[in-house]
C-alpha atoms as a PDB file:
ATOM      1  CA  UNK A   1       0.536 -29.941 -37.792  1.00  0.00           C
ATOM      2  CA  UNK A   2       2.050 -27.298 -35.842  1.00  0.00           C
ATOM      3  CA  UNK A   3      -0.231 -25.236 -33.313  1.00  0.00           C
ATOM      4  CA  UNK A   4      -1.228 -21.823 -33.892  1.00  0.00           C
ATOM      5  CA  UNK A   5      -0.054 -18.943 -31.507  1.00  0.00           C
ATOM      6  CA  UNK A   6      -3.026 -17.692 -30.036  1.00  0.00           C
ATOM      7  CA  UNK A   7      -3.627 -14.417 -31.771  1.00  0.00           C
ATOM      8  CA  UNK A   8      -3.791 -11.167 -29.495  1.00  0.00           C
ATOM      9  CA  UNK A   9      -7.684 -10.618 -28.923  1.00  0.00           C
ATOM     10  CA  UNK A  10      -9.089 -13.671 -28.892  1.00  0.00           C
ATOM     11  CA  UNK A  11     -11.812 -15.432 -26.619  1.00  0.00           C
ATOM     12  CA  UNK A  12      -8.683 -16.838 -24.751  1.00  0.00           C
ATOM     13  CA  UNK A  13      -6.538 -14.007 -24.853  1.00  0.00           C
ATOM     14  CA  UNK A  14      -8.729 -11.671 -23.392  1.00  0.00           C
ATOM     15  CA  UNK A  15     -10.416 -14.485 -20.940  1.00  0.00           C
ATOM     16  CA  UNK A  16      -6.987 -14.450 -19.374  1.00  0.00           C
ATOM     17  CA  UNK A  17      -6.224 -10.921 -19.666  1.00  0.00           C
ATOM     18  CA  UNK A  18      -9.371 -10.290 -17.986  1.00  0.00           C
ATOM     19  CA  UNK A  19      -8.301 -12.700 -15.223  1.00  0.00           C
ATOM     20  CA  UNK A  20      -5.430 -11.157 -14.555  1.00  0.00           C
ATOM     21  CA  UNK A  21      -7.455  -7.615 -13.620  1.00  0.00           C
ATOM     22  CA  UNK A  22      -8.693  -9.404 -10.802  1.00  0.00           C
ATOM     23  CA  UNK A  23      -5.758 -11.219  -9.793  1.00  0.00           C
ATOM     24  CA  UNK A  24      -3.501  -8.331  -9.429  1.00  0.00           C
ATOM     25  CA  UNK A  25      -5.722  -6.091  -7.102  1.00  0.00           C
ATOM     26  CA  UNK A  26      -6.090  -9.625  -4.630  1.00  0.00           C
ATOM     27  CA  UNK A  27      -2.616  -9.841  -4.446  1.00  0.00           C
ATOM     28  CA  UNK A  28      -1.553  -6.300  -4.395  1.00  0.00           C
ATOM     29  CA  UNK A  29      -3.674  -6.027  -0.867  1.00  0.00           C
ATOM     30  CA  UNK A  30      -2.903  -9.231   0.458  1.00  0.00           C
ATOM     31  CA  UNK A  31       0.752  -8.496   0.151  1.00  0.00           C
ATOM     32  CA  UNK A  32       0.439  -5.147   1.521  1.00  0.00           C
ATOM     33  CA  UNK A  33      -1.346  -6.131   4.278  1.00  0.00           C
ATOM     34  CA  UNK A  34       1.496  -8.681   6.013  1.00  0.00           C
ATOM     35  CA  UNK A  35       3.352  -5.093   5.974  1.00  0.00           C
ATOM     36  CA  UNK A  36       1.750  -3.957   9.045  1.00  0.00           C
ATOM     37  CA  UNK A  37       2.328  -7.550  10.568  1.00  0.00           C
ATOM     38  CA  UNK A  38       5.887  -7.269   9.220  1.00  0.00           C
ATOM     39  CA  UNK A  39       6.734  -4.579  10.930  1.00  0.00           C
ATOM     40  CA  UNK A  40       5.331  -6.044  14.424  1.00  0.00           C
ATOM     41  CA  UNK A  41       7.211  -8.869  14.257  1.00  0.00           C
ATOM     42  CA  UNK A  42      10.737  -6.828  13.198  1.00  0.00           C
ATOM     43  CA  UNK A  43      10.310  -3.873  15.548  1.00  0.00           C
ATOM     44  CA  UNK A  44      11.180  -5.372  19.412  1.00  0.00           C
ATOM     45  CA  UNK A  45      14.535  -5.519  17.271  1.00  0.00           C
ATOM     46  CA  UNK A  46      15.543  -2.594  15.643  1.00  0.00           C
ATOM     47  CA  UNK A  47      14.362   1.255  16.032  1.00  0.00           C
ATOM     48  CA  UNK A  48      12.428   1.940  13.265  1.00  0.00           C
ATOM     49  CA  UNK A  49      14.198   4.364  10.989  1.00  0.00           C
ATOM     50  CA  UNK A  50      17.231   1.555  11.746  1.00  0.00           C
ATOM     51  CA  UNK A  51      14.743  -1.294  10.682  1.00  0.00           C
ATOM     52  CA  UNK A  52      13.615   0.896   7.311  1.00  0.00           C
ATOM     53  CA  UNK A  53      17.355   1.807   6.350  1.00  0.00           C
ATOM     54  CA  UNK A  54      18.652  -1.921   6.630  1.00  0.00           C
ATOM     55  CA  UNK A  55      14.947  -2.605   4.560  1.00  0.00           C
ATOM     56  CA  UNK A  56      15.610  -0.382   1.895  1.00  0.00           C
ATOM     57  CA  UNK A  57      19.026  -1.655   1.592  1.00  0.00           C
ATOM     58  CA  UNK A  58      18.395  -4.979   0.728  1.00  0.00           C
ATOM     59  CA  UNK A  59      15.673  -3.956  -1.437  1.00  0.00           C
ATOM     60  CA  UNK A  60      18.173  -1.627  -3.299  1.00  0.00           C
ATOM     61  CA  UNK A  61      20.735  -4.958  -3.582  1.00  0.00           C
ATOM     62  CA  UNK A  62      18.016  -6.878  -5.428  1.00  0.00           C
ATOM     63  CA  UNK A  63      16.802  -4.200  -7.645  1.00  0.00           C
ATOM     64  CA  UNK A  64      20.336  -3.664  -8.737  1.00  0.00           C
ATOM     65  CA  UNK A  65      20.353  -7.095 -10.400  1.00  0.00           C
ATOM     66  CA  UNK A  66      17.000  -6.423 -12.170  1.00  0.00           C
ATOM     67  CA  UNK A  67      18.630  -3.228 -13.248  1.00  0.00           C
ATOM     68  CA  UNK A  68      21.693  -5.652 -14.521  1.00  0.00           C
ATOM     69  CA  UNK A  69      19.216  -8.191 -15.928  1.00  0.00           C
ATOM     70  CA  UNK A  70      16.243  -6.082 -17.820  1.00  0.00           C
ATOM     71  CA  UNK A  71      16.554  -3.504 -20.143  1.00  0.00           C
ATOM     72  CA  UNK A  72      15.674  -0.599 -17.748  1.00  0.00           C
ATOM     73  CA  UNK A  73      14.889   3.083 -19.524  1.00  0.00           C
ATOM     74  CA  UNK A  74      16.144   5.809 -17.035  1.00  0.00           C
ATOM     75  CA  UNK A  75      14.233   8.560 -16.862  1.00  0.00           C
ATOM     76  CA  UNK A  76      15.470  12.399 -17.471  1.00  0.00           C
ATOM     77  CA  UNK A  77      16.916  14.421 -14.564  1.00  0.00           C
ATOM     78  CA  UNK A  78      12.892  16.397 -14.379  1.00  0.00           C
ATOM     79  CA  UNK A  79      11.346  12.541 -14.422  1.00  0.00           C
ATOM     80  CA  UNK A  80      13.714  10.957 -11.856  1.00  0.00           C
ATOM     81  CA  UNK A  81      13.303  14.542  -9.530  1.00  0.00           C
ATOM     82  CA  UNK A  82       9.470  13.619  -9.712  1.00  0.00           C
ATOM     83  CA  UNK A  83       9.749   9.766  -8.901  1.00  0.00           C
ATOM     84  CA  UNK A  84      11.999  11.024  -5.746  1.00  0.00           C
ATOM     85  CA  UNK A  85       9.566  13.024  -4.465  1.00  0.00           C
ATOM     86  CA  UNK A  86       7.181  10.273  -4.818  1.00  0.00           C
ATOM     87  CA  UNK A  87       9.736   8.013  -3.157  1.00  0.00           C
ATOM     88  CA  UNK A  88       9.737  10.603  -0.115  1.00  0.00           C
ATOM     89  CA  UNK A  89       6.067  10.662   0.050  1.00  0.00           C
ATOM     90  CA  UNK A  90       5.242   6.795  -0.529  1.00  0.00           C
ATOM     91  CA  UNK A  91       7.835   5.468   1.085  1.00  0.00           C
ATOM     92  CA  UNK A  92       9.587   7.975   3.496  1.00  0.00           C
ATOM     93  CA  UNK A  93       6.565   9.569   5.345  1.00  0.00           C
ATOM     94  CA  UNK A  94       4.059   6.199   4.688  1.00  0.00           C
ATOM     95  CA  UNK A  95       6.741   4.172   5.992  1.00  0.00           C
ATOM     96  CA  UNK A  96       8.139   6.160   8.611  1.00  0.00           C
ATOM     97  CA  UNK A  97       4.769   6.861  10.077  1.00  0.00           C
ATOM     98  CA  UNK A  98       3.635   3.049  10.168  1.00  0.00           C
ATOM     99  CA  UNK A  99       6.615   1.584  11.607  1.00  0.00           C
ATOM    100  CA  UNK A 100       7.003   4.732  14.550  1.00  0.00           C
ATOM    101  CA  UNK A 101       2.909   4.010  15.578  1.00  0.00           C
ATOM    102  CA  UNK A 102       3.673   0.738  15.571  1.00  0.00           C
ATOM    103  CA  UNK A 103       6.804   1.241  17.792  1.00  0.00           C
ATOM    104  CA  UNK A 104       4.734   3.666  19.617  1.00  0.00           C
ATOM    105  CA  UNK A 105       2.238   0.664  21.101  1.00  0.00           C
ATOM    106  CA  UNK A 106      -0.272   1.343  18.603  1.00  0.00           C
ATOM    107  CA  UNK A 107      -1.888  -1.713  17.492  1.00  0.00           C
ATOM    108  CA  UNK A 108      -0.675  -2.996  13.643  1.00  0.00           C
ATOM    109  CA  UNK A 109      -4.627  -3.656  13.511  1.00  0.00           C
ATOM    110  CA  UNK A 110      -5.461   0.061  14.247  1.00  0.00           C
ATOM    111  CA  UNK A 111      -2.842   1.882  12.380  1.00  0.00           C
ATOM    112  CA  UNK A 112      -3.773  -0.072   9.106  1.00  0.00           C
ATOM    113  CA  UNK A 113      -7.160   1.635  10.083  1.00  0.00           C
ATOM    114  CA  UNK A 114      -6.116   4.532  10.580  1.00  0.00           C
ATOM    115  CA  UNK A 115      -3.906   4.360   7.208  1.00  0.00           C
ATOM    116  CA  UNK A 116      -7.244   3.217   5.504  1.00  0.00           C
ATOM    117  CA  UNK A 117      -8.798   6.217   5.535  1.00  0.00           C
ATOM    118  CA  UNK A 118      -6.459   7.310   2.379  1.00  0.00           C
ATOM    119  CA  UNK A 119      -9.303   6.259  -0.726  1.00  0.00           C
ATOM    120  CA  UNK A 120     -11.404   9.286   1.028  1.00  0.00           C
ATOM    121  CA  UNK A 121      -8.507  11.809   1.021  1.00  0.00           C
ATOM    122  CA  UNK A 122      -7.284  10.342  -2.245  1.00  0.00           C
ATOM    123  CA  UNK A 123     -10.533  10.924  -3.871  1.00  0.00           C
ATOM    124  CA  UNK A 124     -10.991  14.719  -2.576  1.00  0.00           C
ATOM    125  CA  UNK A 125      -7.490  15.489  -3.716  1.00  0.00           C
ATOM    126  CA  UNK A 126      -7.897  13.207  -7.112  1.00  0.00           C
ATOM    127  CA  UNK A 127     -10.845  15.723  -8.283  1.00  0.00           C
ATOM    128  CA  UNK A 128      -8.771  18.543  -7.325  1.00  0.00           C
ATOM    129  CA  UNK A 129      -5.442  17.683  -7.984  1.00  0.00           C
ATOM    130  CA  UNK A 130      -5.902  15.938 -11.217  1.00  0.00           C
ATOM    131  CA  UNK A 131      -9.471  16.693 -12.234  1.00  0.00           C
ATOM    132  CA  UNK A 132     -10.572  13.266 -12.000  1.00  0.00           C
ATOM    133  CA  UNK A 133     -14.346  12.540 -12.308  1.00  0.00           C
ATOM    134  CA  UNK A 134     -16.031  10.539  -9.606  1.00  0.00           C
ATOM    135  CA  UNK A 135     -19.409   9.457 -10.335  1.00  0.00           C
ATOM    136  CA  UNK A 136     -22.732   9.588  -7.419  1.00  0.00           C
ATOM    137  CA  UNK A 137     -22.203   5.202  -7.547  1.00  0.00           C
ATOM    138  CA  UNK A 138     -18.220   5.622  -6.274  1.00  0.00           C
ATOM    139  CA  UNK A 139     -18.958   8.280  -3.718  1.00  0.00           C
ATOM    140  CA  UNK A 140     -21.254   6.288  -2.245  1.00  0.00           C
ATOM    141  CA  UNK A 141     -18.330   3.356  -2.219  1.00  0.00           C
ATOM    142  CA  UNK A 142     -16.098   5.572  -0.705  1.00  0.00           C
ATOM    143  CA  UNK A 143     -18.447   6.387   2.034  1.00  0.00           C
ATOM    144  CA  UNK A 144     -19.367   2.978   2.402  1.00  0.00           C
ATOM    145  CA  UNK A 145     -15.749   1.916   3.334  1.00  0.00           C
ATOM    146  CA  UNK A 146     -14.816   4.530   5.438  1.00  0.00           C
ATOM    147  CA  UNK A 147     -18.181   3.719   7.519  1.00  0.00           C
ATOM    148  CA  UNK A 148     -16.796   0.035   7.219  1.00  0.00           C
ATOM    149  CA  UNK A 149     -13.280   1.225   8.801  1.00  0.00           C
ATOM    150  CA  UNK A 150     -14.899   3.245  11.179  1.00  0.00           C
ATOM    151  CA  UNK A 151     -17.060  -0.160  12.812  1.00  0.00           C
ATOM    152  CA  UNK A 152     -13.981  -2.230  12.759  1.00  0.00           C
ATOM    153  CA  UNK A 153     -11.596   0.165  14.344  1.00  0.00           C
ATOM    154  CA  UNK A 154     -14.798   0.911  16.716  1.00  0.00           C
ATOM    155  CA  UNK A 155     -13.992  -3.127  17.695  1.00  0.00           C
ATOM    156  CA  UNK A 156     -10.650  -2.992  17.608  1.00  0.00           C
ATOM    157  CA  UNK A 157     -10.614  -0.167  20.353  1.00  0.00           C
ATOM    158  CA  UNK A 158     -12.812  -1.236  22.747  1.00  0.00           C
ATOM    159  CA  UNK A 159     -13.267   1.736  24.768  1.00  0.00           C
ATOM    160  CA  UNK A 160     -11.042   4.012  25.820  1.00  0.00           C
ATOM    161  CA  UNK A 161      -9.066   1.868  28.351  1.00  0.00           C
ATOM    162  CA  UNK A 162      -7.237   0.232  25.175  1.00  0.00           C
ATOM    163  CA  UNK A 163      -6.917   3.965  22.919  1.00  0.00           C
ATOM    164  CA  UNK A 164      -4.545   4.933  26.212  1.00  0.00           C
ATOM    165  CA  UNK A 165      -1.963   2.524  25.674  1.00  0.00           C
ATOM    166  CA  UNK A 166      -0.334   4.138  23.158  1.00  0.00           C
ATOM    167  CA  UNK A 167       0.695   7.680  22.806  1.00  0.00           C
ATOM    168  CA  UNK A 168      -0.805  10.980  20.990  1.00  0.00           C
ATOM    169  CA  UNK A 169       2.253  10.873  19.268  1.00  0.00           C
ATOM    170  CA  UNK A 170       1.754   7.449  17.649  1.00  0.00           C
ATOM    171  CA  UNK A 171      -1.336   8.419  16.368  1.00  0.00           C
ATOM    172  CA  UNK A 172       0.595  12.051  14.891  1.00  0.00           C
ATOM    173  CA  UNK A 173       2.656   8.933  13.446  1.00  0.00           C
ATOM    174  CA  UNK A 174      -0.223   7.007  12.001  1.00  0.00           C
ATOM    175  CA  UNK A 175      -1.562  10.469  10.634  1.00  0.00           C
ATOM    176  CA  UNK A 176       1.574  11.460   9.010  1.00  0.00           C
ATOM    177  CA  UNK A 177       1.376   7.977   7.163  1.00  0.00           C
ATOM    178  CA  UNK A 178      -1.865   8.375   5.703  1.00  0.00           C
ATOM    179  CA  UNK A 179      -0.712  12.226   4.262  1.00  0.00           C
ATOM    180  CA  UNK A 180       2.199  10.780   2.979  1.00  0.00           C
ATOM    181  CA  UNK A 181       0.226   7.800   0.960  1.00  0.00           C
ATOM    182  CA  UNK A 182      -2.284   9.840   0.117  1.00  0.00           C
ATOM    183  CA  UNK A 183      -0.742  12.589  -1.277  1.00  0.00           C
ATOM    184  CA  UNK A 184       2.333  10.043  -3.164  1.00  0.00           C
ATOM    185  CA  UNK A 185      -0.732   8.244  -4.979  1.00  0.00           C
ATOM    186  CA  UNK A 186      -1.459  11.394  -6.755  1.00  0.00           C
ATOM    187  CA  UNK A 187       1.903  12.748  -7.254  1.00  0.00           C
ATOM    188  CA  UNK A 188       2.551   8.939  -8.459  1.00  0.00           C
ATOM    189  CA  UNK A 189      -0.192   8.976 -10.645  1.00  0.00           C
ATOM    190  CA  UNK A 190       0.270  12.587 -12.334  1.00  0.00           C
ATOM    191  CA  UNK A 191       4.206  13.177 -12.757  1.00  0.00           C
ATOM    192  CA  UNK A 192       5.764   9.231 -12.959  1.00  0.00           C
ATOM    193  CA  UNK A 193       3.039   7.452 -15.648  1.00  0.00           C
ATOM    194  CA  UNK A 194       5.974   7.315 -18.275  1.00  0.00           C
ATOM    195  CA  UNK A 195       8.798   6.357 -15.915  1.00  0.00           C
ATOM    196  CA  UNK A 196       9.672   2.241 -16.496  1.00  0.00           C
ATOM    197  CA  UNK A 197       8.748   0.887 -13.195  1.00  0.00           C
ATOM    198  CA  UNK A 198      12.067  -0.902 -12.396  1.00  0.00           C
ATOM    199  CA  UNK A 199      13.726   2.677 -12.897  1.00  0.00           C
ATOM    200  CA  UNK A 200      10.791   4.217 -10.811  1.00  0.00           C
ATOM    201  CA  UNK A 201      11.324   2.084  -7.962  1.00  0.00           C
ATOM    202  CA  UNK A 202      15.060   2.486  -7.335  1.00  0.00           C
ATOM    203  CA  UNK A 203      15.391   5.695  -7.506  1.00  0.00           C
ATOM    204  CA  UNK A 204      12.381   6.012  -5.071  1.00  0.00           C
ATOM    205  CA  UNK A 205      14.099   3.964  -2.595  1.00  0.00           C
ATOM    206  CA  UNK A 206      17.055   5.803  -2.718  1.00  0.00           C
ATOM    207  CA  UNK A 207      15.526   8.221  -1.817  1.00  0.00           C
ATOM    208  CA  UNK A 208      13.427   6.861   1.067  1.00  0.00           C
ATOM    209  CA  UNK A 209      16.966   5.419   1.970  1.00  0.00           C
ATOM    210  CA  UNK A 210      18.257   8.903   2.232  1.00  0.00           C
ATOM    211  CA  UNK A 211      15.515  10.126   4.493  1.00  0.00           C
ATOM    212  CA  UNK A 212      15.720   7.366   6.550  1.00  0.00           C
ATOM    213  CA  UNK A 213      19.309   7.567   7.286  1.00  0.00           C
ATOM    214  CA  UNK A 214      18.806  10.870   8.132  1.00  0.00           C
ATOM    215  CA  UNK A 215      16.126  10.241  10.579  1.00  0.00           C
ATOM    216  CA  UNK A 216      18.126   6.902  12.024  1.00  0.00           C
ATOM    217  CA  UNK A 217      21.604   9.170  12.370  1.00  0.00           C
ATOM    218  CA  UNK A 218      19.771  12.161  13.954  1.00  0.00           C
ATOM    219  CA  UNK A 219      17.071  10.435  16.358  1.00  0.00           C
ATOM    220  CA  UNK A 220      17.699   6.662  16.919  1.00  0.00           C
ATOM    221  CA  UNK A 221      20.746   5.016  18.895  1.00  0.00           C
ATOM    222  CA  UNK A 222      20.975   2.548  15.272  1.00  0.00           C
ATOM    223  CA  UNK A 223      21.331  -0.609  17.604  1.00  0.00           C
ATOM    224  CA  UNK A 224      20.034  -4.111  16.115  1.00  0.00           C
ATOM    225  CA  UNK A 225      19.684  -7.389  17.602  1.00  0.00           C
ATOM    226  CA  UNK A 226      20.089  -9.891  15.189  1.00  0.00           C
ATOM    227  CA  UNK A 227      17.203 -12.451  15.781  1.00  0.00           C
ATOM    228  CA  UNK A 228      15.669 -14.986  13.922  1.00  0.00           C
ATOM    229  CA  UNK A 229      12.374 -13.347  13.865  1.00  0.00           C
ATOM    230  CA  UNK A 230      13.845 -10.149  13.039  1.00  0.00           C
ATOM    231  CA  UNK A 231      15.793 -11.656   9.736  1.00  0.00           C
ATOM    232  CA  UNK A 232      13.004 -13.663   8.851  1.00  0.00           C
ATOM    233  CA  UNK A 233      10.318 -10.380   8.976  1.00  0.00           C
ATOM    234  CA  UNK A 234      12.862  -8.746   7.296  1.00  0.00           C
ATOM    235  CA  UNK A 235      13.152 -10.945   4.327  1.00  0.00           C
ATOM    236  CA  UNK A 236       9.704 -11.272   4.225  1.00  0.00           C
ATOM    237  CA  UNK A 237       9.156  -7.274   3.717  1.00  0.00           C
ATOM    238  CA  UNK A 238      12.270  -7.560   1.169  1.00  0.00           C
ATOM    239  CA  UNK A 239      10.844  -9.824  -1.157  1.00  0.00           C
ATOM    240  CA  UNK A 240       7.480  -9.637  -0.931  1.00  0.00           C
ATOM    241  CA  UNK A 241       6.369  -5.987   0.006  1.00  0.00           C
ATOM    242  CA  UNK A 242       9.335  -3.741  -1.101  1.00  0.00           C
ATOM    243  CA  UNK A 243       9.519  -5.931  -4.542  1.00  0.00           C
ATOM    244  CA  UNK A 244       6.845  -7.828  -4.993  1.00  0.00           C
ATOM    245  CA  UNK A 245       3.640  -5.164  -3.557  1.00  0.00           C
ATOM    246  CA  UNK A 246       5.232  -1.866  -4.509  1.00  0.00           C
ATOM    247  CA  UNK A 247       5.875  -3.204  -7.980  1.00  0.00           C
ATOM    248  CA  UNK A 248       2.541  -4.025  -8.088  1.00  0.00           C
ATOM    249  CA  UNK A 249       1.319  -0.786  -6.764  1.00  0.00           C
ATOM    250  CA  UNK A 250       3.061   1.430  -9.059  1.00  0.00           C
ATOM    251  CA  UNK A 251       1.302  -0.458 -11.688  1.00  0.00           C
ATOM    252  CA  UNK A 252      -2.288  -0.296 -10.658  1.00  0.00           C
ATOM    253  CA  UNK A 253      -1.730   3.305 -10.259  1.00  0.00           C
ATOM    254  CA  UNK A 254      -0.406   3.692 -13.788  1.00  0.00           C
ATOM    255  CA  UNK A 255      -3.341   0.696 -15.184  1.00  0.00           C
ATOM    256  CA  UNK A 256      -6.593   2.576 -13.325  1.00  0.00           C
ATOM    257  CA  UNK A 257      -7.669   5.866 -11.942  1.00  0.00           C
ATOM    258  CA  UNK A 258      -6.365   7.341  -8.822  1.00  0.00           C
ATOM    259  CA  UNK A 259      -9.332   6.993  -6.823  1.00  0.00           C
ATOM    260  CA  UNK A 260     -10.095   3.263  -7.772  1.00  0.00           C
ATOM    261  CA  UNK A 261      -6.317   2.358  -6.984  1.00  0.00           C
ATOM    262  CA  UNK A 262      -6.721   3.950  -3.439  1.00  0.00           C
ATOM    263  CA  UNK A 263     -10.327   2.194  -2.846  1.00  0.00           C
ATOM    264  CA  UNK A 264      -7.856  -1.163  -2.825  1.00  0.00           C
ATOM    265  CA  UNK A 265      -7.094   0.225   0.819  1.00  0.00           C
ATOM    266  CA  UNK A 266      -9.973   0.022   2.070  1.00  0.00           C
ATOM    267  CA  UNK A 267      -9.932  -4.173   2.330  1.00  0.00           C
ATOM    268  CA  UNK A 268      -6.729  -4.001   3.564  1.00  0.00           C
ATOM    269  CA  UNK A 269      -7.988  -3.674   7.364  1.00  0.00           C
ATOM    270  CA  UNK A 270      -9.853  -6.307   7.405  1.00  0.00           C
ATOM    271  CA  UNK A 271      -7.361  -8.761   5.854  1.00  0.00           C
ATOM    272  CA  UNK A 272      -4.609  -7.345   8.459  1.00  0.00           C
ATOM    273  CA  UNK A 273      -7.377  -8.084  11.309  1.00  0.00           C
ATOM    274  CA  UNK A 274      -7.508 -12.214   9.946  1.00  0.00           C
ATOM    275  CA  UNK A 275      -4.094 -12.560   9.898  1.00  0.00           C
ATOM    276  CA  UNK A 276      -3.360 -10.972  13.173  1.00  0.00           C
ATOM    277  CA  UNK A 277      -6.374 -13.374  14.484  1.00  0.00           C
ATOM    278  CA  UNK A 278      -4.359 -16.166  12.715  1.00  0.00           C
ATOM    279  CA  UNK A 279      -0.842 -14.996  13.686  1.00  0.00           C
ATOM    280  CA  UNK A 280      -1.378 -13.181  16.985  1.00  0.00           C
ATOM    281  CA  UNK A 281      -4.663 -14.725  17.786  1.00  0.00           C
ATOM    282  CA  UNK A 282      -6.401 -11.732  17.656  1.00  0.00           C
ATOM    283  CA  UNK A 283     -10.182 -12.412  17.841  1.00  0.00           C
ATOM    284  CA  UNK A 284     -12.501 -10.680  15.372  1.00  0.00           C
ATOM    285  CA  UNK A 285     -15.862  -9.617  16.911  1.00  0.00           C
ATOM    286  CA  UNK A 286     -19.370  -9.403  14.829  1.00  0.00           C
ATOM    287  CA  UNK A 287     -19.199  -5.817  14.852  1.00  0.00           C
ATOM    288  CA  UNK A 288     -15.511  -6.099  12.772  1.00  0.00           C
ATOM    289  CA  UNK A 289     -16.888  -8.968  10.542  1.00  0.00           C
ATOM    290  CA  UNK A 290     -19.762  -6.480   9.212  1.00  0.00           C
ATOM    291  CA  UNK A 291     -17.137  -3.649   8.993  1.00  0.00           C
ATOM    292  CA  UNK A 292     -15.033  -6.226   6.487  1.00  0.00           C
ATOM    293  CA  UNK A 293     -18.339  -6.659   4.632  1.00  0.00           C
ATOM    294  CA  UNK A 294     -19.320  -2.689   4.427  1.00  0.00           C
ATOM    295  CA  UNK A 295     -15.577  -2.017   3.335  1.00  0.00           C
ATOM    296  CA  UNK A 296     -15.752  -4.527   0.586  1.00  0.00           C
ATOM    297  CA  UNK A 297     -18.966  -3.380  -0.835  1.00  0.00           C
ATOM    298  CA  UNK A 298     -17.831  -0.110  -1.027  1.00  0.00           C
ATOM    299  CA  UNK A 299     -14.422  -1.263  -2.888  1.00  0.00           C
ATOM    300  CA  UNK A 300     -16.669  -3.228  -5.524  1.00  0.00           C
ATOM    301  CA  UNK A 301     -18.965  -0.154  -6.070  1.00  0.00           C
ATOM    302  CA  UNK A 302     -15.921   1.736  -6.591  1.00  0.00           C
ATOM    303  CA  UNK A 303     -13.765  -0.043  -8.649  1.00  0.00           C
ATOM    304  CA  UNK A 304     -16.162  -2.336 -10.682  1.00  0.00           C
ATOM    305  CA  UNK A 305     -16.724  -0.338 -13.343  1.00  0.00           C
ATOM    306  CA  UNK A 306     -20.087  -0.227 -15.824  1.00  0.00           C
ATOM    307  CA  UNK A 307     -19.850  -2.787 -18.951  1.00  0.00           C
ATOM    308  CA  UNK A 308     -20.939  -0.587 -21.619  1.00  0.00           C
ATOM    309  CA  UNK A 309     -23.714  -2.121 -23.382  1.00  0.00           C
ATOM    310  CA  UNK A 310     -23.715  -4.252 -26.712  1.00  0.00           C
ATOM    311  CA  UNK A 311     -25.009  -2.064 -29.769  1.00  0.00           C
ATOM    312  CA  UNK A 312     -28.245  -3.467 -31.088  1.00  0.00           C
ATOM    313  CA  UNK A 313     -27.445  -4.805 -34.815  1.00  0.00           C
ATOM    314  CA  UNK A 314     -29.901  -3.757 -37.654  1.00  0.00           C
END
């Protein structure tokens, strides 16, 4: 006798369903986290609006045959004027300002710090931005992880010796970066719910691709040395940032409130920190380890959210 499909809604069903909620965050911030190591490894190569434009290229190759293969809806000219401005904000300024601190000396560790401050300023400009409600319990999480940030990038420095080697203007960078993914999330989250996210995504690259060109025509000499570590980083932040993490970004941010989406940031830090202690060999001192721990306890009291509780039958 022939199986049964399993109907939507049952014990299986929803055992799996519920799996994936927890899959999809892990992911999402492990993938955005080799980003900042990415970068690192692609920038002794290429200037960085250079690296970004030859980036977003590639990217807009591959979404091209997604747009060929899937039935994508385009939005209306108002929809796809909102997802570019949330491709300029997500992707132009975030990216920009990453991969310039980065070029600027400033430690990958330290500017995905820095960057990590965004749940806070997401959360200020979720409640007045889009009215969102944030409860005593994920104020407290927020707190948590920015005074979990705070002790690892208070490792990661050292003292002031190491905060010289890189510029003021890497940090302007790094700060530029955090408005831009800040303010994007929300812009994301209030204008582009409705926009099919294959659709989304392309025409916020070509956007970021505009602004990039821009900035690698007007400020950067546009040379490239073609090494193996610099086509190897780059297919890496092809296939599985650009694709696969932004993809999954978009979303989370369209799945969950604004504010839980942006506490995913806040365990991004840490993760960079073990793989640059795996890749870079990068040592991780007790003071960073119970950083990592604050930062994730503050995620969980953030995004877990109350089970309501079972109705008492008569």
């Amino acid at each position: 006798m022939a199986l049964e499909p399993d109907p939507a809604g049952s014990p299986v069903t929803t055992r799996y369903a519920r799996l994936g909620l927890y899959l999809v965050p892990v992911l999402f911030v492990w993938l955005w986290s080799t980003g900042f190591i990415g970068a690192k490894y692609g920038l002794p190569y290429a200037e960085p609006f250079t690296l970004l434009l030859y980036r977003m290229g590639c990217t807009l190759v591959l979404l091209l045959v997604l747009v060929w293969v899937l039935p994508v809806k385009w939005p209306s000219a108002k929809g796809a004027m909102h997802t570019a401005v949330t491709g300029l904000l997500v992707h132009g300024l975030y990216l920009g300002g990453v991969y310039y601190a980065i070029y600027g000396n400033m430690p990958s560790g330290v500017v995905s710090l820095i960057v990590g401050l965004q749940p806070l300023v997401m959360a200020v400009a979720a409640v007045l931005l889009l009215r969102e409600a944030i409860n005593l319990r994920q104020w407290a999480g927020l707190l948590l992880g920015l005074l979990g940030i705070g002790l690892v990038l208070l490792e990661k420095m050292g003292g002031s010796a190491q905060v010289d080697r890189f510029p003021g203007w890497a940090l302007l960078w790094a700060v530029i970066a955090l408005v831009g993914i800040s303010i994007g999330t929300v812009y994301q989250k209030r204008h582009g719910e409705s926009i099919d996210l294959v659709a989304g995504t392309f025409i916020q690259y070509c956007a970021a691709s505009v602004f990039f060109a821009i900035g690698a025509f007007a400020f950067e000499t546009r040379e490239v040395v073609w090494h193996m570590q610099l086509v190897l980083s780059m297919a890496w932040l092809v296939l599985g940032v650009s694709i696969g993490a932004i993809l999954l970004l978009m979303m989370l941010i369209r799945r969950g409130a604004a504010s839980q989406v942006a506490s995913l940031f806040y365990l991004v830090p840490p993760v960079t920190a073990l793989e640059a202690f795996i890749l870079f060999d990068e040592r991780l001192g007790l003071l960073a380890i119970a950083g990592g721990l604050v930062s994730v306890t503050g995620v969980a009291l953030v995004v877990i959210k109350n089970q309501p509780r079972p109705s008492a039958k008569a």
